[in-house]
N, C-alpha and C. Protein backbone atom coordinates (compact mmCIF):
# COMPACT_ATOMS: atom_id res chain seq x y z
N UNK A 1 -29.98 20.79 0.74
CA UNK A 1 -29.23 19.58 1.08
C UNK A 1 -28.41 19.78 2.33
N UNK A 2 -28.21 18.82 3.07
CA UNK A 2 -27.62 18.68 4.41
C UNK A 2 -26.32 18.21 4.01
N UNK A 3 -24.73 18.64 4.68
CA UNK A 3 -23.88 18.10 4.24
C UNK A 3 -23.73 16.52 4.75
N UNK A 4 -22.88 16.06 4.06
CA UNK A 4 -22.00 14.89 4.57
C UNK A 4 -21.52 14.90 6.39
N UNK A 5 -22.01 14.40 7.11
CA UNK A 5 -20.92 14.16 8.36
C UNK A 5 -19.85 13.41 8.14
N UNK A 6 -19.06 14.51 8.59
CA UNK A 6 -17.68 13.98 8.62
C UNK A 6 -17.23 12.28 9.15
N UNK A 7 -16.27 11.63 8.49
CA UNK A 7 -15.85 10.83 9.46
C UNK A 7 -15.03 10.45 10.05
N UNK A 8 -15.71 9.55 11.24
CA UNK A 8 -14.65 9.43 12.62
C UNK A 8 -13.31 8.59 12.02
N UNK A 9 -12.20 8.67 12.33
CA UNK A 9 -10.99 8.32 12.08
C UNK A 9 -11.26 6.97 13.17
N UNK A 10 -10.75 5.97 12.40
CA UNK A 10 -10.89 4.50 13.13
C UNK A 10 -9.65 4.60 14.64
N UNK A 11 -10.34 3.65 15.42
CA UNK A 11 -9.15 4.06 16.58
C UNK A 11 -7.82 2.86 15.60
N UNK A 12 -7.04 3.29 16.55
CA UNK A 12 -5.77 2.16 15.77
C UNK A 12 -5.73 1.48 17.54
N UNK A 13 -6.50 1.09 18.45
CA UNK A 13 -6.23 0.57 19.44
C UNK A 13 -6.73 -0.47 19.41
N UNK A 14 -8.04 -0.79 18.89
CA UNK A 14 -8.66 -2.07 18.36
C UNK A 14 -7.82 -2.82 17.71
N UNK A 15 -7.63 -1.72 16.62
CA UNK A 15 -6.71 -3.27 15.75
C UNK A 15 -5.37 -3.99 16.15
N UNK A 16 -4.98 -3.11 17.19
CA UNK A 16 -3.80 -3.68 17.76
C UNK A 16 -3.93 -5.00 18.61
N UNK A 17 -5.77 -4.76 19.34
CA UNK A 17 -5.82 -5.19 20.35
C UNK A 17 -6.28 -6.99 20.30
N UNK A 18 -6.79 -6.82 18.89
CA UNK A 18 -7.22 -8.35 18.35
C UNK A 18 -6.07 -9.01 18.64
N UNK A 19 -6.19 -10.45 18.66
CA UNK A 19 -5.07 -11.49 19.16
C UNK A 19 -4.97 -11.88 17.24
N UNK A 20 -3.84 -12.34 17.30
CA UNK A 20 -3.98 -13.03 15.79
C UNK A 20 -4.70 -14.41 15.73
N UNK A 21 -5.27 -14.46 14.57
CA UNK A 21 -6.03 -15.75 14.09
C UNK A 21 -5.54 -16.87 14.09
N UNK A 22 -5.50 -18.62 14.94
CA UNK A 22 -4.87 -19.48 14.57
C UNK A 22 -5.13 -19.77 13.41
N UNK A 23 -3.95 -20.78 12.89
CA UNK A 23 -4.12 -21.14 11.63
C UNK A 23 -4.84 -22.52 11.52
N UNK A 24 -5.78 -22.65 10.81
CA UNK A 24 -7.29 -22.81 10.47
C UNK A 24 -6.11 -24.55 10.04
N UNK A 25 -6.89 -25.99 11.07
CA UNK A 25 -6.57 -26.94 10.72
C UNK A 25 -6.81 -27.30 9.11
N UNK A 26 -5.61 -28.19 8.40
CA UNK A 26 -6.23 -28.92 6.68
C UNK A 26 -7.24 -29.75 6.79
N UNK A 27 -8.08 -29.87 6.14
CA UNK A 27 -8.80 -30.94 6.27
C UNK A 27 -9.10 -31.54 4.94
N UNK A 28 -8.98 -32.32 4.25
CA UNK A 28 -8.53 -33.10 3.15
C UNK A 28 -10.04 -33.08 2.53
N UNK A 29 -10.02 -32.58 1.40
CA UNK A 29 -11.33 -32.58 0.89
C UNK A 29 -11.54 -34.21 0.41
N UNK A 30 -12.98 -34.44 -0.19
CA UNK A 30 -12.90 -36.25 -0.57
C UNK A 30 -12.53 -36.26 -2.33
N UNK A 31 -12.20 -34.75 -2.90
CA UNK A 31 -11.55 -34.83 -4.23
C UNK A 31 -10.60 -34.96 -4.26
N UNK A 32 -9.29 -34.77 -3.25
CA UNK A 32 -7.90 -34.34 -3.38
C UNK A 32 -7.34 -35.84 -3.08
N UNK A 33 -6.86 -36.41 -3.78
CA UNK A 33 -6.63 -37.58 -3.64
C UNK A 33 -5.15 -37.63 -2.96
N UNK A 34 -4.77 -38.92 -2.62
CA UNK A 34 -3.68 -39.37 -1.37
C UNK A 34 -2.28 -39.12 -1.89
N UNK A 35 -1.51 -38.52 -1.16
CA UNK A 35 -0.34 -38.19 -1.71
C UNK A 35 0.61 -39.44 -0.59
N UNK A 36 1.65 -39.45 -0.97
CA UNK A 36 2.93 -40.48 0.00
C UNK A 36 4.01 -39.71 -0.47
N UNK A 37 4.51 -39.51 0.41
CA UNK A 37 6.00 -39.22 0.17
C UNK A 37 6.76 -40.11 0.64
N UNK A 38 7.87 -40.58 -0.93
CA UNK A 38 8.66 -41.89 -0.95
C UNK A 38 9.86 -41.35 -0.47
N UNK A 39 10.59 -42.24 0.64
CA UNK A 39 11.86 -42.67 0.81
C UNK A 39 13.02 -42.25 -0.58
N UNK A 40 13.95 -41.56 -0.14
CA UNK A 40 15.36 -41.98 -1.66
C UNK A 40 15.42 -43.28 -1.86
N UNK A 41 15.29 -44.26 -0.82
CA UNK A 41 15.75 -45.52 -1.63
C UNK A 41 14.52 -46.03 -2.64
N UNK A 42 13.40 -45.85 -1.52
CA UNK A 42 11.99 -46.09 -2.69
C UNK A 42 11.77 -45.63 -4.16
N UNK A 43 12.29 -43.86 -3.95
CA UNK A 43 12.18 -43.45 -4.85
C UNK A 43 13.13 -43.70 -6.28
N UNK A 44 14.47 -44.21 -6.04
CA UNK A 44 15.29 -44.99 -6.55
C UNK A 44 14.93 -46.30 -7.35
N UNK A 45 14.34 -46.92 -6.59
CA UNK A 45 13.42 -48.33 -6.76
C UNK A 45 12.42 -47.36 -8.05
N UNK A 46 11.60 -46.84 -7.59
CA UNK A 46 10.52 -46.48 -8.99
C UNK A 46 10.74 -46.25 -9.87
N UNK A 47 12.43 -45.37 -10.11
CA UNK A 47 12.61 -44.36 -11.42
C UNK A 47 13.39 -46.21 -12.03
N UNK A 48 13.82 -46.71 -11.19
CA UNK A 48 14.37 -47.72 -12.15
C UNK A 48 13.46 -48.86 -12.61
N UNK A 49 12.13 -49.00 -12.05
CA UNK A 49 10.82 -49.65 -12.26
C UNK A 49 10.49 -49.44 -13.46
N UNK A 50 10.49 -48.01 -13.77
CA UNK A 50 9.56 -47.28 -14.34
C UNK A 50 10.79 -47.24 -16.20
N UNK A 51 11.91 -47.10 -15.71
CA UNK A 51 13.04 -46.86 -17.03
C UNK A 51 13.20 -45.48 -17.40
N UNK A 52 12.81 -44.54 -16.43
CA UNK A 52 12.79 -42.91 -16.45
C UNK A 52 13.49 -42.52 -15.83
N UNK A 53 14.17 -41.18 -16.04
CA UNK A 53 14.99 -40.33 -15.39
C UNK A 53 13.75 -39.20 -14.43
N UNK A 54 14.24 -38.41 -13.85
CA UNK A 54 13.49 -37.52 -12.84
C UNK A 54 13.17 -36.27 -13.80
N UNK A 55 13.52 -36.10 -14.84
CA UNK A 55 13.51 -34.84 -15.77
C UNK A 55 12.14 -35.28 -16.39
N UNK A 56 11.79 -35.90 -16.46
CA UNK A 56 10.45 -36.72 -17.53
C UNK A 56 9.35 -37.06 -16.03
N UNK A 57 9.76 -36.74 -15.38
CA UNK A 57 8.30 -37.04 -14.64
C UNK A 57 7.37 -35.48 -13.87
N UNK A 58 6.18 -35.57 -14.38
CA UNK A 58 5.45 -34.49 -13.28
C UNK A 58 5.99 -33.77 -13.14
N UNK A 59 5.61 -32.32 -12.83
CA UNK A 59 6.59 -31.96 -11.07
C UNK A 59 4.93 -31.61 -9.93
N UNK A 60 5.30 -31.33 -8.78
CA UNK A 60 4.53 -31.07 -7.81
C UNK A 60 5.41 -29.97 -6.87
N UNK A 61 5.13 -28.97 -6.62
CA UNK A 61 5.60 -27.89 -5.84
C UNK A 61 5.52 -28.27 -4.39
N UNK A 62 5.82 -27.64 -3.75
CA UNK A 62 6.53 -28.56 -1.80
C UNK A 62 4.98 -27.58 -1.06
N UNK A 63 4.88 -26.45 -2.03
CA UNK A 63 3.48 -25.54 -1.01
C UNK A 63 2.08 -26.46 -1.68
N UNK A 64 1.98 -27.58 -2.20
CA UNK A 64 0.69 -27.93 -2.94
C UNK A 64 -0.20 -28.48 -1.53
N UNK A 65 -1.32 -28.04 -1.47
CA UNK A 65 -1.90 -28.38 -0.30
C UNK A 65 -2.69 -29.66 -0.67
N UNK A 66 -2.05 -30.87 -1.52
CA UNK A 66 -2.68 -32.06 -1.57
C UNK A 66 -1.69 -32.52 -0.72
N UNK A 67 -0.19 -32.34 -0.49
CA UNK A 67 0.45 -33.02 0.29
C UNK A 67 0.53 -32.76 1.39
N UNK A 68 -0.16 -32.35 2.26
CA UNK A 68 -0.58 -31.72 3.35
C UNK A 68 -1.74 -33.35 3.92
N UNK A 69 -2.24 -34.31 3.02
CA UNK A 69 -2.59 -35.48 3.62
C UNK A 69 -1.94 -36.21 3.67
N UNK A 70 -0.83 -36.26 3.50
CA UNK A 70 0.57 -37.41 3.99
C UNK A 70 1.28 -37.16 4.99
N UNK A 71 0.62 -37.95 6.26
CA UNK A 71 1.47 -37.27 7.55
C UNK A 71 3.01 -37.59 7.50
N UNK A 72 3.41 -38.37 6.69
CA UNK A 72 5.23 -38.71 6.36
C UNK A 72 5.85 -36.81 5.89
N UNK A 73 4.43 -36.64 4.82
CA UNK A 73 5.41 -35.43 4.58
C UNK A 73 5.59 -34.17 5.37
N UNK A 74 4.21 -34.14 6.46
CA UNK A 74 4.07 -33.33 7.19
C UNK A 74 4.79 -33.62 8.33
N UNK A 75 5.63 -35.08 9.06
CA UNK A 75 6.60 -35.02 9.56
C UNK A 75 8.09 -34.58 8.96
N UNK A 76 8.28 -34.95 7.51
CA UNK A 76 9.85 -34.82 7.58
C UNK A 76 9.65 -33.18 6.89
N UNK A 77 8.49 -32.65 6.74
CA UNK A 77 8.64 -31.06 6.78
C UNK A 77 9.01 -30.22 8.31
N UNK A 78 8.52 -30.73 9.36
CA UNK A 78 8.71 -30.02 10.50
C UNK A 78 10.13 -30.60 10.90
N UNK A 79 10.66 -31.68 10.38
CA UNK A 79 11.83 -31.97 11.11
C UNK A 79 13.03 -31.36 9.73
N UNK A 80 12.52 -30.32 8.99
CA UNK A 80 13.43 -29.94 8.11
C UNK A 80 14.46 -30.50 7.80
N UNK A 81 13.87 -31.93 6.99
CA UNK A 81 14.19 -32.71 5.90
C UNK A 81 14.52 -32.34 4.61
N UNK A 82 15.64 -32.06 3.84
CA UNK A 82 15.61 -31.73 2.65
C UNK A 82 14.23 -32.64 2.11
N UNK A 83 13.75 -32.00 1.24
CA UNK A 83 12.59 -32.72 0.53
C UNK A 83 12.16 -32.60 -1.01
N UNK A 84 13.58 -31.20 -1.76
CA UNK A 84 13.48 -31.33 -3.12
C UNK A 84 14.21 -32.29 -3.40
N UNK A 85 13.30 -32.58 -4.54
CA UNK A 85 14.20 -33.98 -5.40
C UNK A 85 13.15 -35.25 -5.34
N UNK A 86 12.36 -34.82 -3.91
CA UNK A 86 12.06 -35.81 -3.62
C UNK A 86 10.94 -36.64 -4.84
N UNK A 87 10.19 -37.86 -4.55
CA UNK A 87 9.46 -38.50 -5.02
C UNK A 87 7.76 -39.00 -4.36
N UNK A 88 6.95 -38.23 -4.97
CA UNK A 88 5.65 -38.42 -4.39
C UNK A 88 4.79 -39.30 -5.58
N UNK A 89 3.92 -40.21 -4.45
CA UNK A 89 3.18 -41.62 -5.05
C UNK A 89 1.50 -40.85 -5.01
N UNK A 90 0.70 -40.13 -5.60
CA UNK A 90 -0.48 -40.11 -5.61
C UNK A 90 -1.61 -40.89 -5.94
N UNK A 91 -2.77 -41.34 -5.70
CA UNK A 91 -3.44 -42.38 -5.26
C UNK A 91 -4.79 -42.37 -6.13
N UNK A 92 -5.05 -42.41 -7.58
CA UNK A 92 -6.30 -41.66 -7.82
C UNK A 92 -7.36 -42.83 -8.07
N UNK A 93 -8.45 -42.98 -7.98
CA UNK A 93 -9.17 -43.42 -7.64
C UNK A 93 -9.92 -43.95 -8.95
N UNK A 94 -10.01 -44.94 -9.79
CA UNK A 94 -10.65 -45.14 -11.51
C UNK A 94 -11.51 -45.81 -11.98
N UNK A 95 -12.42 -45.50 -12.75
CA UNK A 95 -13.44 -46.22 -12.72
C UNK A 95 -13.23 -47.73 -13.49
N UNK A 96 -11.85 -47.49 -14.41
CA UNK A 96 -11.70 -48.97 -15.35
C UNK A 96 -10.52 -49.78 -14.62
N UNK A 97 -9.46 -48.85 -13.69
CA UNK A 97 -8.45 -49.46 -13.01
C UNK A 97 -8.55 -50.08 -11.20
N UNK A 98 -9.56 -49.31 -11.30
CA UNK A 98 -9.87 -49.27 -9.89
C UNK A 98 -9.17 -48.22 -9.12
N UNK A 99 -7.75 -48.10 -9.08
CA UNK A 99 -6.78 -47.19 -8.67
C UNK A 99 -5.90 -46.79 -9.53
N UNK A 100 -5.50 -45.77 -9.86
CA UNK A 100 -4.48 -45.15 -11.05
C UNK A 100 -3.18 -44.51 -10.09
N UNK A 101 -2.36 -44.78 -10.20
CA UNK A 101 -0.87 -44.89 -9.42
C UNK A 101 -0.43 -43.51 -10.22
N UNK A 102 0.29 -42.01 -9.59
CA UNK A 102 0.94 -41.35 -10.46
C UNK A 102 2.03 -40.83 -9.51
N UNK A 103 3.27 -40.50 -9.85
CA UNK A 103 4.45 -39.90 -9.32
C UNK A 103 4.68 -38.94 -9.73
N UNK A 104 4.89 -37.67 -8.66
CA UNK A 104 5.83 -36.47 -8.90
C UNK A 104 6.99 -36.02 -8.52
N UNK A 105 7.54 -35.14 -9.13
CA UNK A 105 8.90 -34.81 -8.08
C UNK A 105 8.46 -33.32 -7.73
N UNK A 106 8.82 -33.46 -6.16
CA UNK A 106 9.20 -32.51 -5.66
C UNK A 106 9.83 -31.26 -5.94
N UNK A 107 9.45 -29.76 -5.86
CA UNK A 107 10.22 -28.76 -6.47
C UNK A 107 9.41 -27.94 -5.42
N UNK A 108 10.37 -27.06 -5.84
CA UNK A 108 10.39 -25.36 -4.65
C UNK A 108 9.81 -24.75 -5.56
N UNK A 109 8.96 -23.59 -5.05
CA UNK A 109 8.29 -22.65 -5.57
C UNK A 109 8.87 -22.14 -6.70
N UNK A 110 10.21 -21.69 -6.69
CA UNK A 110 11.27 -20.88 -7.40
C UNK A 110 11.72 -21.67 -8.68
N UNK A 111 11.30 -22.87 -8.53
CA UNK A 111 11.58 -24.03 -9.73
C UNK A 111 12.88 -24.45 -9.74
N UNK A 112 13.65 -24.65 -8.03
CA UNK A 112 15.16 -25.20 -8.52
C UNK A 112 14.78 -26.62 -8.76
């Protein structure tokens, strides 16, 4: 038997030398249905529509990449908008309603 050749130790100059990867545009699949992010006053308007407090509804986390198709939320995210608490209108699509209306609230990863 012939041994093993040794091997070459990777350069570490390559890997330095790669540029980093942009980050890869969202593109809204046709399952992920429409998110809105409501206004406080809107969202005010619903919970009293509805006869619910914010403790009884949903929640939806602020990293969920369905809200990533609501350019409202993808503006008042870059203009670092508080946005827990907030109130999101999702859009689902039904075969007996035609459209099925659902609301979440907003929450941080950490669950405040």
């Amino acid at each position: 038997m012939s041994p093993t050749p040794a091997r070459r130790p990777r350069s570490r100059a390559k890997a330095k030398a790669q540029p980093d990867k942009p980050e890869r545009p969202f593109v809204a699949h046709l399952l992920v249905p429409p998110h809105e992010l409501l206004s406080e006053q809107e969202g005010k308007e619903v919970l009293a529509a509805l006869g619910s407090g914010v403790e009884r509804l949903p929640k939806i986390l602020l990293s969920d990449p369905g809200l990533k198709t609501d350019p409202k939320f993808r503006a008042a995210r870059e203009a670092k908008e508080p946005l827990k608490g907030r109130l999101i209108r999702v859009h689902r699509p039904s075969p007996t309603a035609g459209s099925a209306v659902a609301y979440r609230l907003l929450i941080s990863a950490s669950g405040d």
